[in-house]
C-alpha atoms as a PDB file:
ATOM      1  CA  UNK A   1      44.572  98.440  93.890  1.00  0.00           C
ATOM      2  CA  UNK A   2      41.919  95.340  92.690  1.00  0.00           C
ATOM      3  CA  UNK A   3      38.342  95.384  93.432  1.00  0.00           C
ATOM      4  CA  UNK A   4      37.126  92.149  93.945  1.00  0.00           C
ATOM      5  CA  UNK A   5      34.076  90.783  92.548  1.00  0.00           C
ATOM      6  CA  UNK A   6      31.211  92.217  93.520  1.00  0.00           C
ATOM      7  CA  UNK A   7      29.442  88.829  95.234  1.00  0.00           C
ATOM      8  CA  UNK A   8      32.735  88.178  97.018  1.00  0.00           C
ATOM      9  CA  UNK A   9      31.579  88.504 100.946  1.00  0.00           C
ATOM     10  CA  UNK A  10      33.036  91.260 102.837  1.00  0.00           C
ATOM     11  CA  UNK A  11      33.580  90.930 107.211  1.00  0.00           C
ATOM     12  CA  UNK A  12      34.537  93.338 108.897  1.00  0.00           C
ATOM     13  CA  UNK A  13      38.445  92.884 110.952  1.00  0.00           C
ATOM     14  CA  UNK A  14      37.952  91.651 114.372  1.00  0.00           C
ATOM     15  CA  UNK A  15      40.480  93.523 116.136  1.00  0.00           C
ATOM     16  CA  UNK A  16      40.835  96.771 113.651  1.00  0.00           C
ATOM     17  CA  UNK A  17      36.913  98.306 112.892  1.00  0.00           C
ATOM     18  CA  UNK A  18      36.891 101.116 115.236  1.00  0.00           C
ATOM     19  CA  UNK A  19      33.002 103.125 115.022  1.00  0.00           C
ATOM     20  CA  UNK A  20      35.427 106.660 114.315  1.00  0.00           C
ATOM     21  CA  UNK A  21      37.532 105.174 111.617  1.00  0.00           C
ATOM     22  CA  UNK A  22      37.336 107.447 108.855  1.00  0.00           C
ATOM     23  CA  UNK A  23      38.185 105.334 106.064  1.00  0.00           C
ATOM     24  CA  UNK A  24      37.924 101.313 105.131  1.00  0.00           C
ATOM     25  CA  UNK A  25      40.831  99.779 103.385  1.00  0.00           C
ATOM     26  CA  UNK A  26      39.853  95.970 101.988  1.00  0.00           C
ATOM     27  CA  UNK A  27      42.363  93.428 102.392  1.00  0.00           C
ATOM     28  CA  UNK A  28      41.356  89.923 100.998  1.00  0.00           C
ATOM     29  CA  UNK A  29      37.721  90.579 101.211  1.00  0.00           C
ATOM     30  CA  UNK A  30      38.479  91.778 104.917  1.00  0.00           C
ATOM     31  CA  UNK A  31      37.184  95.470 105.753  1.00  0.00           C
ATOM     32  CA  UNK A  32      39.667  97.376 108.061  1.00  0.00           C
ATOM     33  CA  UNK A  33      38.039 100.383 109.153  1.00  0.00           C
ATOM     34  CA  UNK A  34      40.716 102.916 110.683  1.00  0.00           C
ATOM     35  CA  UNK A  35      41.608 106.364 110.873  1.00  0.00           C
ATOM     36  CA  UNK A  36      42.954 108.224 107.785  1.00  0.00           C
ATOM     37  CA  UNK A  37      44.976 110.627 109.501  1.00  0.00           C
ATOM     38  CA  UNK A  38      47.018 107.949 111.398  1.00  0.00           C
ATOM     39  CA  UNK A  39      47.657 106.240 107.841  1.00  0.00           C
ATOM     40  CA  UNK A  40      48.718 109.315 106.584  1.00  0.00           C
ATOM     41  CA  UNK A  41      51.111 110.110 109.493  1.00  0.00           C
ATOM     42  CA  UNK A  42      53.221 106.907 108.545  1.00  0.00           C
ATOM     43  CA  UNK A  43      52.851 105.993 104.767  1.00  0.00           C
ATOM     44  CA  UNK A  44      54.132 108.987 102.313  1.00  0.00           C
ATOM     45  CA  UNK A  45      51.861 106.621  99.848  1.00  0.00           C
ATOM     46  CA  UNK A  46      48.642 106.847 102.010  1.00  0.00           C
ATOM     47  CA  UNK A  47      49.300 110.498 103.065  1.00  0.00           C
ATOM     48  CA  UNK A  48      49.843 111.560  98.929  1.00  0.00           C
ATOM     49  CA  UNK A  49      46.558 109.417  98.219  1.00  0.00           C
ATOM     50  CA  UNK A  50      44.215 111.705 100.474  1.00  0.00           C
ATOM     51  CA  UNK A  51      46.122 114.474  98.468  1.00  0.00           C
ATOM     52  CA  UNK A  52      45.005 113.685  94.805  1.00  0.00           C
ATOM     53  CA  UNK A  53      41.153 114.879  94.352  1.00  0.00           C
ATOM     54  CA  UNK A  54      38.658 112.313  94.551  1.00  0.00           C
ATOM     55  CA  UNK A  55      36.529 111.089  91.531  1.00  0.00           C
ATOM     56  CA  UNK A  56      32.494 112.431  92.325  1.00  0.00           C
ATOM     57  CA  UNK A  57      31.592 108.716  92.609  1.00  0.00           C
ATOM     58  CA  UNK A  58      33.712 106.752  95.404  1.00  0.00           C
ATOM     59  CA  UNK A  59      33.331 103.634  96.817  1.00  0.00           C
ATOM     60  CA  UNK A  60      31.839 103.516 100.006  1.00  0.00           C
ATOM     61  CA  UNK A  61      31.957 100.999 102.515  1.00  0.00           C
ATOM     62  CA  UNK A  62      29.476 101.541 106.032  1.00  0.00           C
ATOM     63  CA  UNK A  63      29.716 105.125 104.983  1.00  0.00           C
ATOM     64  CA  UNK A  64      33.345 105.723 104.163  1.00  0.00           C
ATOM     65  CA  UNK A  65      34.930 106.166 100.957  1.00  0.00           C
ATOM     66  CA  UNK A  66      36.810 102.612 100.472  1.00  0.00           C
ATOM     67  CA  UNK A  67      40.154 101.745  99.429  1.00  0.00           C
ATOM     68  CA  UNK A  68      40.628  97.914  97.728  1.00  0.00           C
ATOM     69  CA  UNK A  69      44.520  96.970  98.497  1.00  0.00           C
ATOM     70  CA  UNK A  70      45.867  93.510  97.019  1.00  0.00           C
ATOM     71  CA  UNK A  71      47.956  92.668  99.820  1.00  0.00           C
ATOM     72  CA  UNK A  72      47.936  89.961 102.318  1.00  0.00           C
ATOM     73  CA  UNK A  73      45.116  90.270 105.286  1.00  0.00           C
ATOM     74  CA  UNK A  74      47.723  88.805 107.733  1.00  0.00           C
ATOM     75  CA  UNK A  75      50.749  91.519 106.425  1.00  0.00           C
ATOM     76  CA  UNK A  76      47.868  94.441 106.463  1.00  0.00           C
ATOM     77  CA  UNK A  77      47.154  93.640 110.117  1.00  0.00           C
ATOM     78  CA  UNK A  78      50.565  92.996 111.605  1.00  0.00           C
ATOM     79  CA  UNK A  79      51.250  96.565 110.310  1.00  0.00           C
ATOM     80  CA  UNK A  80      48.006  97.814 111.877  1.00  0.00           C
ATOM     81  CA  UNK A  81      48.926  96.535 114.974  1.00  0.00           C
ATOM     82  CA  UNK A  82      52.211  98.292 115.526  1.00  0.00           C
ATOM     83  CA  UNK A  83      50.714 101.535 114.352  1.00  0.00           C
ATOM     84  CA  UNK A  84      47.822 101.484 116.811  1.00  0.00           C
ATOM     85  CA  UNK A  85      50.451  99.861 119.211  1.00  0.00           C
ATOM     86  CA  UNK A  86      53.373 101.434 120.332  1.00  0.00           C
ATOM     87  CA  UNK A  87      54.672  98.775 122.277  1.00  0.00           C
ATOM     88  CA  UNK A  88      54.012  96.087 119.803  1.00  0.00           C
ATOM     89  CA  UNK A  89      57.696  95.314 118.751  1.00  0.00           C
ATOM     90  CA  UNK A  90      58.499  94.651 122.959  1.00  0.00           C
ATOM     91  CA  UNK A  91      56.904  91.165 122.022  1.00  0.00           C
ATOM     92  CA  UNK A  92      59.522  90.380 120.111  1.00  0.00           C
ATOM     93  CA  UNK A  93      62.758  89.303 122.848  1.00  0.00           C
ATOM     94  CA  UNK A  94      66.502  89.854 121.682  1.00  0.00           C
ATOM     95  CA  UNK A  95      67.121  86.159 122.051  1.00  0.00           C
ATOM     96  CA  UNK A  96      64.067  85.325 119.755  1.00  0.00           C
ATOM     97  CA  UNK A  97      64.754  82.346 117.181  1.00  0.00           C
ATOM     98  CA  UNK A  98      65.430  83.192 113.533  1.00  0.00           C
ATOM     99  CA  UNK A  99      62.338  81.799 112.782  1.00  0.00           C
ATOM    100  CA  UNK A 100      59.828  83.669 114.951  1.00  0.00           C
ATOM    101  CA  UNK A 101      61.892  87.361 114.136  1.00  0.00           C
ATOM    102  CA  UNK A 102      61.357  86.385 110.313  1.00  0.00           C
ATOM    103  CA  UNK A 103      57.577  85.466 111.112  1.00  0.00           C
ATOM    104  CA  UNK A 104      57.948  89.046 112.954  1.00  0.00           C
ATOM    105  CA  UNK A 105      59.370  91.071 110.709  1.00  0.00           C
ATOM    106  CA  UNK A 106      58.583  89.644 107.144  1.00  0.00           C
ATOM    107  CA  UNK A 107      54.742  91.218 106.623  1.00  0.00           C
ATOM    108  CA  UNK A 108      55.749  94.694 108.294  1.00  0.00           C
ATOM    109  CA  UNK A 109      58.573  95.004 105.928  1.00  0.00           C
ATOM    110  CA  UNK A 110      56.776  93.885 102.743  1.00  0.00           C
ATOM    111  CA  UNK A 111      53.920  96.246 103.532  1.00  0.00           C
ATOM    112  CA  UNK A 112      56.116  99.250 105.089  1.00  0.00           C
ATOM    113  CA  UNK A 113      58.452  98.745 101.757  1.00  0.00           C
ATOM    114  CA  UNK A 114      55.408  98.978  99.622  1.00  0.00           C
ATOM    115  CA  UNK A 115      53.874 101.699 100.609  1.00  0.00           C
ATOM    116  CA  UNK A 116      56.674 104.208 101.578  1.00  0.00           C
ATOM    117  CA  UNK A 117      56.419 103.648 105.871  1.00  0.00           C
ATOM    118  CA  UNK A 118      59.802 104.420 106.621  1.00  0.00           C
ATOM    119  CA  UNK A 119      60.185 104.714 110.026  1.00  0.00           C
ATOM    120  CA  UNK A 120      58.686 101.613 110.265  1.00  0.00           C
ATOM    121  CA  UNK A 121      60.836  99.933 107.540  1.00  0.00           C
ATOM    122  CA  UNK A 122      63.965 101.171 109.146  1.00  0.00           C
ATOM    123  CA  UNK A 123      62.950  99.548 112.606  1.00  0.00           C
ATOM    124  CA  UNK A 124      62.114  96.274 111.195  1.00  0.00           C
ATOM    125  CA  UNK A 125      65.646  96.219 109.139  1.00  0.00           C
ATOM    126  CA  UNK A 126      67.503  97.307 112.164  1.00  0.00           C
ATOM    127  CA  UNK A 127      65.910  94.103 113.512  1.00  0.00           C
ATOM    128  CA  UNK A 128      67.139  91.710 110.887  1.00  0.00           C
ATOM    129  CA  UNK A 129      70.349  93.823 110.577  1.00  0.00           C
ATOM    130  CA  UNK A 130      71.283  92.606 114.443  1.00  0.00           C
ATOM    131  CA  UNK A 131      70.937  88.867 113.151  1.00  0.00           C
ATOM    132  CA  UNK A 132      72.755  89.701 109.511  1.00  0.00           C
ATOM    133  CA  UNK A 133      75.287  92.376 109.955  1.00  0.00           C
ATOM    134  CA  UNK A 134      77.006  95.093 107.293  1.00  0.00           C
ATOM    135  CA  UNK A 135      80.174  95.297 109.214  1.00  0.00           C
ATOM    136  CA  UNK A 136      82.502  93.557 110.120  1.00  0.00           C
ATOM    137  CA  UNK A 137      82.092  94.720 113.460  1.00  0.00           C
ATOM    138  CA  UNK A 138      78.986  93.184 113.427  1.00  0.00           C
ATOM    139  CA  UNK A 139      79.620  89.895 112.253  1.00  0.00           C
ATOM    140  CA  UNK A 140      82.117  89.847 115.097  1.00  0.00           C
ATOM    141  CA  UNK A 141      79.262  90.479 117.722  1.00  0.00           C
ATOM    142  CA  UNK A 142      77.314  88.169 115.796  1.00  0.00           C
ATOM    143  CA  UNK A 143      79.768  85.438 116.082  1.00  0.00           C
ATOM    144  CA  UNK A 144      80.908  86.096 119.957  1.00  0.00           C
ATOM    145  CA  UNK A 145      77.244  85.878 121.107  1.00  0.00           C
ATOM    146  CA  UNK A 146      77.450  82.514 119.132  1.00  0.00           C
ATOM    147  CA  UNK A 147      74.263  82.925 117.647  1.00  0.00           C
ATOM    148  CA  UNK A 148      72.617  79.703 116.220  1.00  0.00           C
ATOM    149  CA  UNK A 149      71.438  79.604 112.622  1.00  0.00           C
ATOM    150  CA  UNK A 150      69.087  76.997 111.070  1.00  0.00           C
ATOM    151  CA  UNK A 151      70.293  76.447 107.717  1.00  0.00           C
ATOM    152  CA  UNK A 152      65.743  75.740 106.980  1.00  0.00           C
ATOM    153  CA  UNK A 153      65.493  79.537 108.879  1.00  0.00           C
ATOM    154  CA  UNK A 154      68.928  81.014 107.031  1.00  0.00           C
ATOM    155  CA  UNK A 155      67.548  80.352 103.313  1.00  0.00           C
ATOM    156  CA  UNK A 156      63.734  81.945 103.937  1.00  0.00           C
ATOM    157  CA  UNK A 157      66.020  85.859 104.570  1.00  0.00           C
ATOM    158  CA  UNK A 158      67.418  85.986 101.193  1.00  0.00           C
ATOM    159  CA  UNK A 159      64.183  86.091  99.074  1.00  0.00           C
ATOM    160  CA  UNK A 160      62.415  88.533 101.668  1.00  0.00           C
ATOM    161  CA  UNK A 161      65.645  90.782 101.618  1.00  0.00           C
ATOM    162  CA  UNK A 162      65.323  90.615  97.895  1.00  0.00           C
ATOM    163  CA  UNK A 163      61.661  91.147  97.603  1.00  0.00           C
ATOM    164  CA  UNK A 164      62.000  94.103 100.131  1.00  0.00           C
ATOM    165  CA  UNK A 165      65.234  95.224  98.579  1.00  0.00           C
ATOM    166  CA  UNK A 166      66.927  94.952 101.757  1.00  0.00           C
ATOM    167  CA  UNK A 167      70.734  94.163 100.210  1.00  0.00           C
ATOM    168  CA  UNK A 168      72.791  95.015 102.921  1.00  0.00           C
ATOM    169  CA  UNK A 169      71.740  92.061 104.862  1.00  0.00           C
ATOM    170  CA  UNK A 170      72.564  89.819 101.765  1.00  0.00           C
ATOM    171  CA  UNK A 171      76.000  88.790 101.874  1.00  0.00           C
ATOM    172  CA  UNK A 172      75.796  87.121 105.281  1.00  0.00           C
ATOM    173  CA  UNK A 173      72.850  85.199 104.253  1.00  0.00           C
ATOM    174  CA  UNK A 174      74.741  83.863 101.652  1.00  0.00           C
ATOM    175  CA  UNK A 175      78.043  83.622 103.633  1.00  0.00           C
ATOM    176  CA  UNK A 176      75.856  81.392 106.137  1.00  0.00           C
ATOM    177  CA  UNK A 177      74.203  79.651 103.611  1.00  0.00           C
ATOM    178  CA  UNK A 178      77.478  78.588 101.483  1.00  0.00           C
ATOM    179  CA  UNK A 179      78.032  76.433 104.894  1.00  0.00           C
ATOM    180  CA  UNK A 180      75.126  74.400 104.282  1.00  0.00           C
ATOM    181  CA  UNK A 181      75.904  71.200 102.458  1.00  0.00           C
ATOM    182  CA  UNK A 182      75.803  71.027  98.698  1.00  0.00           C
ATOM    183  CA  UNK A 183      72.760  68.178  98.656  1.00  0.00           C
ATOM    184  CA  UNK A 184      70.912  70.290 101.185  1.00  0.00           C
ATOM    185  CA  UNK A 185      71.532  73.527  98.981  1.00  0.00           C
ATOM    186  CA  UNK A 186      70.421  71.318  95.771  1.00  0.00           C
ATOM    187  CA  UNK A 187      67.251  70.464  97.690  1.00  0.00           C
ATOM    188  CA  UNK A 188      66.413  73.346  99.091  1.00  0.00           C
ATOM    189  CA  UNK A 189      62.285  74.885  98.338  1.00  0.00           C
ATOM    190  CA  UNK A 190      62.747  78.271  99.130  1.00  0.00           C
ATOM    191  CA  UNK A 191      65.982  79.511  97.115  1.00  0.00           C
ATOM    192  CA  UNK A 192      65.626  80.121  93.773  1.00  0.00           C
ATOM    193  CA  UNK A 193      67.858  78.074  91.572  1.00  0.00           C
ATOM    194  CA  UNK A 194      69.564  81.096  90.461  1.00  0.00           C
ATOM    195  CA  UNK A 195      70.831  81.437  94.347  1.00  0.00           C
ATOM    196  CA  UNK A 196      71.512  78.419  95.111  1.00  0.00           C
ATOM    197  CA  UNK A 197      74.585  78.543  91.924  1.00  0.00           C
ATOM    198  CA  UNK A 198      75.386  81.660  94.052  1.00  0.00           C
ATOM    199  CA  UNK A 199      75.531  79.590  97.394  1.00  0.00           C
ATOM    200  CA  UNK A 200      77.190  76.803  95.587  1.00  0.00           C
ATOM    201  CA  UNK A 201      79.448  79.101  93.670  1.00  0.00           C
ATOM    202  CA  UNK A 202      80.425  81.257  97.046  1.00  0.00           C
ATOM    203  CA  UNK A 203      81.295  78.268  98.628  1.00  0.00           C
ATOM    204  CA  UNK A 204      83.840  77.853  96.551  1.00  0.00           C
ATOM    205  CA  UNK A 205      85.169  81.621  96.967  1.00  0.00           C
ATOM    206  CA  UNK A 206      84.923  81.425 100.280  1.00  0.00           C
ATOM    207  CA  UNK A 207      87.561  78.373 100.716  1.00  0.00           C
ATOM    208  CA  UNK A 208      90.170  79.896  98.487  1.00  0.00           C
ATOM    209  CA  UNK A 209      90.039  82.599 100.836  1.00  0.00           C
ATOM    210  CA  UNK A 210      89.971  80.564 103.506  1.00  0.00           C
ATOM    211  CA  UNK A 211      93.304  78.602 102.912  1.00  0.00           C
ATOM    212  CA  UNK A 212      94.836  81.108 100.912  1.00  0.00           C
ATOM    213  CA  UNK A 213      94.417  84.477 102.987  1.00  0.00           C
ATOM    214  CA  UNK A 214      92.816  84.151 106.738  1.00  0.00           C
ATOM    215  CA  UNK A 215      93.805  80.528 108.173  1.00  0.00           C
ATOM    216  CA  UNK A 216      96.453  79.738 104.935  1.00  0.00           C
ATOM    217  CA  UNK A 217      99.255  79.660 108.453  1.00  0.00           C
ATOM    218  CA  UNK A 218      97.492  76.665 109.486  1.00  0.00           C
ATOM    219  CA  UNK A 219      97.775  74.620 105.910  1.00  0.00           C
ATOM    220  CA  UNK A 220     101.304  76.133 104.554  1.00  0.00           C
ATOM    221  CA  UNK A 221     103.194  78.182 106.997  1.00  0.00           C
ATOM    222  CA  UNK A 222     105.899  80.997 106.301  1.00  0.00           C
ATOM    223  CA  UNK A 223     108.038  81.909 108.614  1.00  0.00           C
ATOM    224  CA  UNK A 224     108.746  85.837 109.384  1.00  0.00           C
ATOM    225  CA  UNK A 225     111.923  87.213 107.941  1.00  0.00           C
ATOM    226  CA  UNK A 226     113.659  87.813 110.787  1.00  0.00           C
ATOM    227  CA  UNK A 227     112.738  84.608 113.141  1.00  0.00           C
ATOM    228  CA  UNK A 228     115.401  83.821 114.901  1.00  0.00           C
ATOM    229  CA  UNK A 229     114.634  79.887 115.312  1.00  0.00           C
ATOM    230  CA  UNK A 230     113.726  78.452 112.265  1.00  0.00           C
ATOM    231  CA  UNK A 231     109.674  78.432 112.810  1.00  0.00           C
ATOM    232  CA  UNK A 232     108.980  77.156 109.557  1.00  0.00           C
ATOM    233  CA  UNK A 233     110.669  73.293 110.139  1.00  0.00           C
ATOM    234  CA  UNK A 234     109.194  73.120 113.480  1.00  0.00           C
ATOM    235  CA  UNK A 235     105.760  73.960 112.684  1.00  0.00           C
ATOM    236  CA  UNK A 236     106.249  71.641 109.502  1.00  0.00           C
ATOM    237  CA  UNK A 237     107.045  68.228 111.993  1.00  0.00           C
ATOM    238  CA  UNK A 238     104.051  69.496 115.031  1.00  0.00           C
ATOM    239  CA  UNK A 239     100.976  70.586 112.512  1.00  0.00           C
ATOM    240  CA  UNK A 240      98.387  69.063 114.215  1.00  0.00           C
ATOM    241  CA  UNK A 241      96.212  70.031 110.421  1.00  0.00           C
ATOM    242  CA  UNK A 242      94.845  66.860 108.531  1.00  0.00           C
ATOM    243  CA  UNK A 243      93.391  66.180 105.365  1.00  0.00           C
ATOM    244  CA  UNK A 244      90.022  65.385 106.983  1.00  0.00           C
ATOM    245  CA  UNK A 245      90.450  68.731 108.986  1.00  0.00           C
ATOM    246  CA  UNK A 246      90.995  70.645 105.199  1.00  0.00           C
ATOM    247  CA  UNK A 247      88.190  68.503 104.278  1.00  0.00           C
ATOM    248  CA  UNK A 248      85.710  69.974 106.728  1.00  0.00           C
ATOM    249  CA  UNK A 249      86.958  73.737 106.349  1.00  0.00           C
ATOM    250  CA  UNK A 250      86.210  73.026 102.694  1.00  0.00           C
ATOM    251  CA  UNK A 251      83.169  71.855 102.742  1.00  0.00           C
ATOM    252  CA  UNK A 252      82.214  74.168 104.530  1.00  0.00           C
ATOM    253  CA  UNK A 253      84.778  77.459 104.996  1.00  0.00           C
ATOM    254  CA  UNK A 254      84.218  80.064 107.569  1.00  0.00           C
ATOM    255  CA  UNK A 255      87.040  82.287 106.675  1.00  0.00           C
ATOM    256  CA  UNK A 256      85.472  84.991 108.958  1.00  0.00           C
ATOM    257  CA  UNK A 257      85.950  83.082 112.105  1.00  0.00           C
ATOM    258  CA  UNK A 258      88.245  84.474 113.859  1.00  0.00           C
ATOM    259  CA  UNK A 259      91.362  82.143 115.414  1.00  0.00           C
ATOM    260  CA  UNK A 260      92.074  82.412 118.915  1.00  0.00           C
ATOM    261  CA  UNK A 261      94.204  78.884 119.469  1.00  0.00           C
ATOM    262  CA  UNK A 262      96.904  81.202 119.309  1.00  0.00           C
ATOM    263  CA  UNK A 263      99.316  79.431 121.822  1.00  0.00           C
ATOM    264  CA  UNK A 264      99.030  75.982 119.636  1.00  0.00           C
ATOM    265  CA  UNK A 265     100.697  78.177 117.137  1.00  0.00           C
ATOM    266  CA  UNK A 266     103.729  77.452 118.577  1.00  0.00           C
ATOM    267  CA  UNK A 267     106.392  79.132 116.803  1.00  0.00           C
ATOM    268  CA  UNK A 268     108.711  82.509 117.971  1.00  0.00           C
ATOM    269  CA  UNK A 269     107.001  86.005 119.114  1.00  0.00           C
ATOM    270  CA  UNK A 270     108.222  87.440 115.675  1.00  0.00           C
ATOM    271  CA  UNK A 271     106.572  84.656 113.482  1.00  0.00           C
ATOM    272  CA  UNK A 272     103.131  84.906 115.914  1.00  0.00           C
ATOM    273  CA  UNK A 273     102.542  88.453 115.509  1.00  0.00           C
ATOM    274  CA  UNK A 274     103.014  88.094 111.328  1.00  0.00           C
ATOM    275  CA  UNK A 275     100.583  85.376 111.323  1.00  0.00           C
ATOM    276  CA  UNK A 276      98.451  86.947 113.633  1.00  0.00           C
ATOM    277  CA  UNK A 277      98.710  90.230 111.603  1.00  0.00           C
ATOM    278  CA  UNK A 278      97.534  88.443 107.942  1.00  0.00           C
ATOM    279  CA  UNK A 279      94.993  86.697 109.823  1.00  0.00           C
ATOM    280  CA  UNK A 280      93.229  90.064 110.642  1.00  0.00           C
ATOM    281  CA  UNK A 281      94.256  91.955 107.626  1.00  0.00           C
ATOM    282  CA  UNK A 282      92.687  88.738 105.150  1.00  0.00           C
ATOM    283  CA  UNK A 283      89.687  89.016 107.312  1.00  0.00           C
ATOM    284  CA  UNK A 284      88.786  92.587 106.709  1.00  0.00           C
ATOM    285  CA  UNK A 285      89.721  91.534 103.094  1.00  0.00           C
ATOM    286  CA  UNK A 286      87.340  88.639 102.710  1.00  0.00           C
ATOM    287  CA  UNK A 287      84.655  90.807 104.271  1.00  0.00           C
ATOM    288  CA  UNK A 288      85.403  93.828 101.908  1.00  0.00           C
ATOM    289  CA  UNK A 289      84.956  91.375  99.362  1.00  0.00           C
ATOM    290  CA  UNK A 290      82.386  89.148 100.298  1.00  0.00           C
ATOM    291  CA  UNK A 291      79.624  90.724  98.413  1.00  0.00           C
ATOM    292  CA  UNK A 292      81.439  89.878  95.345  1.00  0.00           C
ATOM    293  CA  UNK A 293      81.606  86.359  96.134  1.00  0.00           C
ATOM    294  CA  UNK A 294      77.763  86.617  95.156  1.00  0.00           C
ATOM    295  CA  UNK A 295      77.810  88.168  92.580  1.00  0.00           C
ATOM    296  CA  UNK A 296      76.012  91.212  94.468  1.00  0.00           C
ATOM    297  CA  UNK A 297      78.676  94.370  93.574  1.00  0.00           C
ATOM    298  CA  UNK A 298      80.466  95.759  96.346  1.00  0.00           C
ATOM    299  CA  UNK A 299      79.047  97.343 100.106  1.00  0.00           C
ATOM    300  CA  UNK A 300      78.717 100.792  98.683  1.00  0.00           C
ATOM    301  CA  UNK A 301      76.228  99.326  95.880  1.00  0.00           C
ATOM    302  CA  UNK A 302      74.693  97.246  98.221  1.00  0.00           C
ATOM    303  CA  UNK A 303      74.163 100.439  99.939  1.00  0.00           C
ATOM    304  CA  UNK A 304      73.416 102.652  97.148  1.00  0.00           C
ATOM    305  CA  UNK A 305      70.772 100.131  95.964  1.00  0.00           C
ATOM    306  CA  UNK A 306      69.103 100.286  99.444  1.00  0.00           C
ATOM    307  CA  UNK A 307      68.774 103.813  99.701  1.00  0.00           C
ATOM    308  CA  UNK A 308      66.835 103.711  96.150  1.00  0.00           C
END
């Protein structure tokens, strides 16, 4: 926790100065003077801090001992409001673009990550988790609302999950983003370059899969064992599946979408239900894997990692 240099002008926060605050905390050369108990009651850092004895000279700010934090005034006071506010997070709406819940979310979870708020840590994840699901249960919500994602809004979730160490939202980020196009990937400011190989690398992983395990019916087709009618040669003359249709899935594969142009499948009960079948058992496949696709372990050290 810096001190700043001792001509560097100090004003006092607008909004959080109250006249009973009990202690000052100075964010960018901007005093916040609030109450040390409510600090305590959210932040295990703040509450052990009070804990450790003082030093016989403190710094005192108005007449409060002072705290000097090196975090960002607009983070600091985002968290202040929704501690002094407890319906601050009804501002956000369900239907809220990607962009405005990162805006949202982003300063609360860098500061409630930092210093050890985690009731309000786990709020703002279960925010971002609604958007960027663990499960494939939730991708499947995710995709029947038919949520829209900005690839410029997609990219700006993987370095905050990273710099929060929030993993488990991850692997969709990077499923999403491997449907962006490879020049828009290459150009992109806010990935790192090491992610963007990931991205680029995924999108790769994520097409095998695609035409090899959840949709391969619709590029080679098997016919079930016992089908009665010879499936196989008559979905062979009617595919309706072109090269500029593999084209598209390849550039950019969605292997988690689920089919439901079942009845252009048209082939015997027998072969329907086997194709239907591998289509849902490669999709809980590819989504049991997908955190391997980027290089980021498996779901239970995603999760493991989390908890840490």
């Amino acid at each position: 926790m810096a001190k700043p240099g001792v001509k560097d002008p100090i004003v006092r926060h607008p909004e959080f100065y109250f006249p009973d605050g009990s202690v000052v905390l100075i964010v960018e050369r901007t005093a916040f003077r609030v109450h040390q108990s409510v600090l305590a009651r959210h932040s295990e850092v703040f509450n052990g801090m009070w804990d450790v004895p003082q030093p016989p000279q403190v710094d005192m700010y108005d007449g409060c001992p002072t705290v000097w934090l090196t975090d960002s005034k607009n983070d600091f006071t985002d968290v202040m409001r929704v501690l002094y506010d407890a319906f601050y997070f009804d501002k956000l709406k369900p239907d809220s673009p990607l962009t405005t819940l990162i805006a949202f979310i982003s300063g609360l979870l860098r500061i409630s990550t930092k210093y050890d708020m985690q009731q309000l840590r786990q709020k703002c994840i279960s925010i971002i988790q609604d958007k960027f699901p663990s499960t494939l249960a939730g991708c499947d919500m995710v995709l029947s609302r038919q949520y829209k994602y900005i690839p410029a809004e997609i990219v700006r979730v993987i370095p905050l999950a990273r710099e929060t160490n929030v993993a488990t939202v991850l692997p969709w980020a990077f499923y999403l983003c491997a449907q962006i196009g490879v020049d828009d990937i290459l150009k992109d400011p806010v990935l790192s370059w090491r992610d963007k190989a990931l991205c680029l690398a995924g999108k790769e992983f994520l097409w095998e899969a695609q035409k090899s395990n959840t949709h391969k019916f619709l590029l080679e087709f098997n016919q079930a064992l016992d089908c009665p009618h010879n499936c196989h040669r008559s979905v062979a003359s009617n595919s309706t599946m072109t090269w500029q249709n593999a084209e598209i899935m390849r550039i950019t594969p969605h292997p988690l979408e689920e089919y439901v142009d079942w009845k252009d499948v048209r082939v015997c009960r027998k072969c329907l239900d086997m194709v239907m079948l591998q289509h849902r058992i490669g999709r809980e496949k590819v989504w049991e894997k997908l955190p391997s696709y980027f290089q980021l372990g498996t779901w239970d050290d995603i999760i493991k990692d989390q908890s840490c």
